[in-house]
N, C-alpha and C. Protein backbone atom coordinates (compact mmCIF):
# COMPACT_ATOMS: atom_id res chain seq x y z
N UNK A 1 256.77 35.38 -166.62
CA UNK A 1 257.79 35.31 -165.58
C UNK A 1 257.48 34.19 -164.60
N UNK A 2 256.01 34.27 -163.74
CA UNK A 2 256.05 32.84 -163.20
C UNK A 2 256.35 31.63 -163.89
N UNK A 3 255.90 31.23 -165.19
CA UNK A 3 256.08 29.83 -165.71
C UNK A 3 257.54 29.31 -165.57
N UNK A 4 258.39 30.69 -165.84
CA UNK A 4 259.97 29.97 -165.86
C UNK A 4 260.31 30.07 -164.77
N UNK A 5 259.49 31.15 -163.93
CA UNK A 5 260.11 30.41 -162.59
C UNK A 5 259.60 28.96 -161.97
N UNK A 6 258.47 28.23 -162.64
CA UNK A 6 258.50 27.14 -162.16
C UNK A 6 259.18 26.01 -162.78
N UNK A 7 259.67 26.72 -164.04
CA UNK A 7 260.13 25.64 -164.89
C UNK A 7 261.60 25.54 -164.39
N UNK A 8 261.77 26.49 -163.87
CA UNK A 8 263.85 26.72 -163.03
C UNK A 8 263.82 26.12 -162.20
N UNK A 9 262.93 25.92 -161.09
CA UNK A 9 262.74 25.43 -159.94
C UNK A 9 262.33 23.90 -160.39
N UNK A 10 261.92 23.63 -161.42
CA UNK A 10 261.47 22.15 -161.92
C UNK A 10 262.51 21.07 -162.33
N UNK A 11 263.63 21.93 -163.08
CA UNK A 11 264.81 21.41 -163.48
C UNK A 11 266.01 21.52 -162.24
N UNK A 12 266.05 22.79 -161.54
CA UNK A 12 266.98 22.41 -160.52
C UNK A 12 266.48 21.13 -159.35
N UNK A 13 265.64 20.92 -159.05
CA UNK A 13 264.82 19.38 -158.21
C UNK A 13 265.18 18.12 -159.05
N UNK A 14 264.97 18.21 -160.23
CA UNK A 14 265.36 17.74 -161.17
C UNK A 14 267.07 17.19 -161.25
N UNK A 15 268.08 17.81 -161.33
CA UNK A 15 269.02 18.20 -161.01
C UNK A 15 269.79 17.56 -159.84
N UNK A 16 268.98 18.26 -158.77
CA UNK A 16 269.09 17.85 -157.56
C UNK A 16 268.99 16.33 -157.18
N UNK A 17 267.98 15.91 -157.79
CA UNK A 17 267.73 14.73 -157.55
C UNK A 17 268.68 13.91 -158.06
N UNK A 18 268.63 13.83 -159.16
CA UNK A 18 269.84 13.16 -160.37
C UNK A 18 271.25 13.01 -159.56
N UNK A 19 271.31 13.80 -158.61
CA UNK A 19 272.65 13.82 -158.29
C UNK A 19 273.76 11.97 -157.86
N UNK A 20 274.39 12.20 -158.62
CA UNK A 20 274.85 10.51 -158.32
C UNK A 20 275.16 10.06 -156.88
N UNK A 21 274.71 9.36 -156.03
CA UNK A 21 275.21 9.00 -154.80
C UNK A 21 275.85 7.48 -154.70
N UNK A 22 276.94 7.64 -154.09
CA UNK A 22 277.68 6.26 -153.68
C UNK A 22 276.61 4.94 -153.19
N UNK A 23 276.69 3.83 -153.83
CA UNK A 23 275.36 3.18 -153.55
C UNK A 23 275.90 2.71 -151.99
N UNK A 24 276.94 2.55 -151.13
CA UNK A 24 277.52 2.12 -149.81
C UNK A 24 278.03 3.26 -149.23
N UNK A 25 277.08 3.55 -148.33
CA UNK A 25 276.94 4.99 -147.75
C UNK A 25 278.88 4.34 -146.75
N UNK A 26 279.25 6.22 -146.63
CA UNK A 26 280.53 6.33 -146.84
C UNK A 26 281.49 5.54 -144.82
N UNK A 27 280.05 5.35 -143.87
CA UNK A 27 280.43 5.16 -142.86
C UNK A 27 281.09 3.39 -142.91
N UNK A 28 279.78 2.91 -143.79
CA UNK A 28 279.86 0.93 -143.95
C UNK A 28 280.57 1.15 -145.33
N UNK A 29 280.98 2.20 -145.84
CA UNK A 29 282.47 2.06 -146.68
C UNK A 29 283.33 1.95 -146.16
N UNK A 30 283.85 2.75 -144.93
CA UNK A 30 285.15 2.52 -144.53
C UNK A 30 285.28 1.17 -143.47
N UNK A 31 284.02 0.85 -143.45
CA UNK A 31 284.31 -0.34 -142.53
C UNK A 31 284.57 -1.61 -143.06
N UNK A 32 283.42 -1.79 -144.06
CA UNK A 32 284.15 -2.94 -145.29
C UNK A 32 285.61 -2.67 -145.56
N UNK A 33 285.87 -1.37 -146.00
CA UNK A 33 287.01 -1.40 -146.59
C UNK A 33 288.29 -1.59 -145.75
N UNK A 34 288.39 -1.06 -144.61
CA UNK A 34 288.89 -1.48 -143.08
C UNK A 34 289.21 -3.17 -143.39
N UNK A 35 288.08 -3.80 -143.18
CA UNK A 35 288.05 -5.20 -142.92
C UNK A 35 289.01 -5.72 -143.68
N UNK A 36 288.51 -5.65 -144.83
CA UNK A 36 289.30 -6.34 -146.31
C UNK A 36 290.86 -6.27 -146.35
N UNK A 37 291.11 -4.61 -146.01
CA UNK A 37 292.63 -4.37 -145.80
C UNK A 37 293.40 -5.14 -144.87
N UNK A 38 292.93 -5.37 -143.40
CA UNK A 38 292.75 -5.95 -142.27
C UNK A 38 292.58 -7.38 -142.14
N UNK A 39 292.31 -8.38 -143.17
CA UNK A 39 292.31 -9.36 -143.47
C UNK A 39 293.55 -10.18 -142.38
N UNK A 40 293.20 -11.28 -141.62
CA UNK A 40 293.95 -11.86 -141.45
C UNK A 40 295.42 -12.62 -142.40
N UNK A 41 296.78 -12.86 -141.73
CA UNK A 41 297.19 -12.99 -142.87
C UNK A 41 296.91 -14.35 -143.39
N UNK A 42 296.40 -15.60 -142.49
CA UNK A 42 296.03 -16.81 -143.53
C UNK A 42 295.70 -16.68 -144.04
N UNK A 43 294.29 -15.58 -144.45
CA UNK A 43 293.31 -15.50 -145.66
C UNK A 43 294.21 -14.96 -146.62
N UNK A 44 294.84 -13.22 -146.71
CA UNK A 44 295.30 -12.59 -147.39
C UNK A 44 295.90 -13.40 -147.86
N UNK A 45 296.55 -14.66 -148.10
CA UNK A 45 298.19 -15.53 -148.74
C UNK A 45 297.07 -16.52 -149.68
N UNK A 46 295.79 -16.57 -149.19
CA UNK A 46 295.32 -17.81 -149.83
C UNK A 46 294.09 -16.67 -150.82
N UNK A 47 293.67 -16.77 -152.20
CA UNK A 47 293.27 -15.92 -152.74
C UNK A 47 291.83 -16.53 -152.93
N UNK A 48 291.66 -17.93 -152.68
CA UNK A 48 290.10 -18.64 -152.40
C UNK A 48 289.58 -18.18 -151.10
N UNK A 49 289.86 -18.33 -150.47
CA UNK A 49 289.92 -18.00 -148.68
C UNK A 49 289.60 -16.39 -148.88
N UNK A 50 290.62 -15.51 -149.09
CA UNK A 50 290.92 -14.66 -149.13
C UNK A 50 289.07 -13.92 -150.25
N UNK A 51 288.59 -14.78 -150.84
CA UNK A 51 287.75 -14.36 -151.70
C UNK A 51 286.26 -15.07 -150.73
N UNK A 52 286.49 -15.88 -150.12
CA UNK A 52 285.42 -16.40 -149.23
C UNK A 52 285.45 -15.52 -148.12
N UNK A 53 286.17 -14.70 -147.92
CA UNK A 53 286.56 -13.80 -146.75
C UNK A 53 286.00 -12.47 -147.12
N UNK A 54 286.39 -12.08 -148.44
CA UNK A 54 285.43 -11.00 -149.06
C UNK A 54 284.05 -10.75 -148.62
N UNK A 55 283.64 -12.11 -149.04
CA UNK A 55 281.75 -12.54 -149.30
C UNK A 55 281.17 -12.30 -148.32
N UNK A 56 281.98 -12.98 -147.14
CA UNK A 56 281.48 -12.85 -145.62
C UNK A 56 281.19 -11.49 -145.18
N UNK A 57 282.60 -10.80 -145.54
CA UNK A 57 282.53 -9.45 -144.93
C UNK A 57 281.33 -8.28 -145.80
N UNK A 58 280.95 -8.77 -146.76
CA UNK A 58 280.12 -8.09 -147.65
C UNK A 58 278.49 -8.11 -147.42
N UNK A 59 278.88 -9.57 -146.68
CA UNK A 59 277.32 -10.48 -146.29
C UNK A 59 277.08 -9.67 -144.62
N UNK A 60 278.17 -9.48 -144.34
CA UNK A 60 278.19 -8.53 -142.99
C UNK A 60 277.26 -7.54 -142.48
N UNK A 61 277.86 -6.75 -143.63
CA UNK A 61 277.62 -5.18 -143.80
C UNK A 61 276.14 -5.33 -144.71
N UNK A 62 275.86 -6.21 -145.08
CA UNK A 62 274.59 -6.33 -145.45
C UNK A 62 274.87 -5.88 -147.50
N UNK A 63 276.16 -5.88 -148.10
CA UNK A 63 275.98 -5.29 -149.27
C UNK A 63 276.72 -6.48 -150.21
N UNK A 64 276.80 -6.16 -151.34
CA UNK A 64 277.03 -7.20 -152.46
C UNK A 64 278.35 -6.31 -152.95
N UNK A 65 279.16 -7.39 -153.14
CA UNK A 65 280.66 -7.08 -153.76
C UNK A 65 280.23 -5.94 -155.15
N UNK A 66 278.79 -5.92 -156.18
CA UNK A 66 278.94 -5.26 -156.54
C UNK A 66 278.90 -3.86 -156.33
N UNK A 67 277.67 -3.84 -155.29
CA UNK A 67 277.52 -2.60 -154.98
C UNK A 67 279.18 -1.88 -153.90
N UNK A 68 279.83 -2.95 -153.50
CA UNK A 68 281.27 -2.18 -152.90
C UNK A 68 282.05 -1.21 -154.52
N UNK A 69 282.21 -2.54 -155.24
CA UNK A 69 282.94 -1.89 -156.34
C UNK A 69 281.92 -0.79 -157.62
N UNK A 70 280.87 -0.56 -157.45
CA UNK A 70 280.07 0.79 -157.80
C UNK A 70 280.59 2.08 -156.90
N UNK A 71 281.00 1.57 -155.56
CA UNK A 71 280.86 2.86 -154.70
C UNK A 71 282.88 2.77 -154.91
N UNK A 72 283.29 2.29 -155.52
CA UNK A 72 284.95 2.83 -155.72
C UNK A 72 285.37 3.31 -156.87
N UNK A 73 284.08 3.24 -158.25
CA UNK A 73 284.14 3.57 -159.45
C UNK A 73 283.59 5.06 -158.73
N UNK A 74 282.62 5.32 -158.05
CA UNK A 74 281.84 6.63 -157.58
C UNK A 74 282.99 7.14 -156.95
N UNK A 75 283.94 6.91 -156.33
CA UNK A 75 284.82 7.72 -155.84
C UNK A 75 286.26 7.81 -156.43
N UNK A 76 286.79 6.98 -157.37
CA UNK A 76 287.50 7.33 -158.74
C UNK A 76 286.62 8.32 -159.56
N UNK A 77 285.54 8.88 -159.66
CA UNK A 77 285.14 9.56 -160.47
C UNK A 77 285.55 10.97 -159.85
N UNK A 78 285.63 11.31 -158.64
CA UNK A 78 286.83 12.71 -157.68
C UNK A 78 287.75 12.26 -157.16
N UNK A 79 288.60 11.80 -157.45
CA UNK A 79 289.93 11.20 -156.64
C UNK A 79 290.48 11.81 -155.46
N UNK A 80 289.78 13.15 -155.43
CA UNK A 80 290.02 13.77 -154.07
C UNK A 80 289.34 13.29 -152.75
N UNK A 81 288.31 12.86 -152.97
CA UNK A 81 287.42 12.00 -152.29
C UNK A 81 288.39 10.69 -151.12
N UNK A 82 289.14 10.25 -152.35
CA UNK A 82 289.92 9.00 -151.68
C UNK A 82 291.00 9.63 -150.64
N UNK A 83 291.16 10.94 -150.61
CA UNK A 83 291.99 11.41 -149.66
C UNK A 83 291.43 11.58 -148.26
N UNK A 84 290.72 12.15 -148.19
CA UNK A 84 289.54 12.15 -146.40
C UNK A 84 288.87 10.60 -146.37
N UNK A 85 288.77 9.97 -148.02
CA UNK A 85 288.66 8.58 -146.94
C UNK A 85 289.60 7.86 -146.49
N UNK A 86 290.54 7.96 -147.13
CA UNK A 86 291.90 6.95 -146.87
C UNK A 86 292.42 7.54 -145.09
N UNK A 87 291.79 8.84 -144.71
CA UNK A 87 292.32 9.28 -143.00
C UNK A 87 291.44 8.98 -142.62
N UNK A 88 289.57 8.19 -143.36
CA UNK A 88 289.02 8.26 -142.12
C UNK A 88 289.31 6.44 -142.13
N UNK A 89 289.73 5.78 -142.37
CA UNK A 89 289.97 4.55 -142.48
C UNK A 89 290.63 4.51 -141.81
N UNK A 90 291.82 5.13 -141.66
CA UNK A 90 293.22 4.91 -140.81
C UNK A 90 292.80 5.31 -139.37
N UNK A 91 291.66 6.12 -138.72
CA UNK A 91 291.07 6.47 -137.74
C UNK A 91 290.57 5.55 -137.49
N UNK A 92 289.69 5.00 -138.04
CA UNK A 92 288.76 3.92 -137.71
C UNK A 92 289.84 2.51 -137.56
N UNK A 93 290.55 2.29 -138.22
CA UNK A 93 291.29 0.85 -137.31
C UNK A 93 291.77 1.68 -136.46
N UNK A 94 292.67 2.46 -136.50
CA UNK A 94 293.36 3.37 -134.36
C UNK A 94 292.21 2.87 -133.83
N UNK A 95 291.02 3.61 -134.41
CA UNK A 95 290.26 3.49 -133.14
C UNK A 95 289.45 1.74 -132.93
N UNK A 96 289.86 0.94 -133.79
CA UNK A 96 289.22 -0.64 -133.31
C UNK A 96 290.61 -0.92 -133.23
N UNK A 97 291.42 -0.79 -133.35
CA UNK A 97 292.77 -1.78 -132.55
C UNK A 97 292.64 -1.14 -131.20
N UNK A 98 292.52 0.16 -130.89
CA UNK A 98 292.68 0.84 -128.78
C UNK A 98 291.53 0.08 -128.40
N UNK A 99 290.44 0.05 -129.13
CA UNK A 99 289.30 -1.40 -128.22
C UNK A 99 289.96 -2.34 -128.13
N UNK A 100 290.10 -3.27 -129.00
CA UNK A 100 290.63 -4.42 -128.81
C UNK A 100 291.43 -4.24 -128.23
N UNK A 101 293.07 -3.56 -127.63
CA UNK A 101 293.69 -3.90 -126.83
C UNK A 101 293.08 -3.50 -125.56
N UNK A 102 292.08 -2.62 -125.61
CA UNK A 102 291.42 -2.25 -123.74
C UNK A 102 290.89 -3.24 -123.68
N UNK A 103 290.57 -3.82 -124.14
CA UNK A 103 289.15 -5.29 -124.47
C UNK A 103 290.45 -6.34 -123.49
N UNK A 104 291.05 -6.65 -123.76
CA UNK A 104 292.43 -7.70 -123.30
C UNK A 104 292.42 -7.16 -121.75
């Protein structure tokens, strides 16, 4: 009886560990992802610009375009996921557009 209880407890850690995590933790997700949407429109019309504008914002946040698009395959993998992020995105510009206009 002890052995499998260490062997249960060995595989659930196990388990536990394994667990897949978004490699762009979900706060500097919505902020990249913010940005990008948010794109000025000169960049957005020009798709070089618009891709040099990417890099920057990636170089920002300190992460690599791949690791953004790992963490959108990780959250296509529950599509429910994209629902509490898509409100906390829409929170987060409310809440950087009311700075910027108190900022003025």
């Amino acid at each position: 009886m002890n052995n499998s209880y260490h062997i249960i407890l060995v595989f659930l850690i196990l388990f536990i560990s394994c667990e897949e995590k978004s490699p762009v933790p979900e706060d500097k997700f919505i902020q990249i992802y913010a940005n990008l949407v948010s794109a000025p429109d000169s960049v957005s019309v020009d798709s070089l610009m618009f891709s040099e504008y990417k890099q920057k914002v990636f170089s920002d946040f300190g992460y690599s375009e791949k690791e953004y698009e790992q963490t959108v395959k990780f959250y296509n993998q529950t599509p429910e996921k994209w629902d509490e992020f898509f409100k906390k995105v829409i929170k987060y510009i409310e809440t950087s557009n009311d700075s910027s206009k108190s900022a003025l």
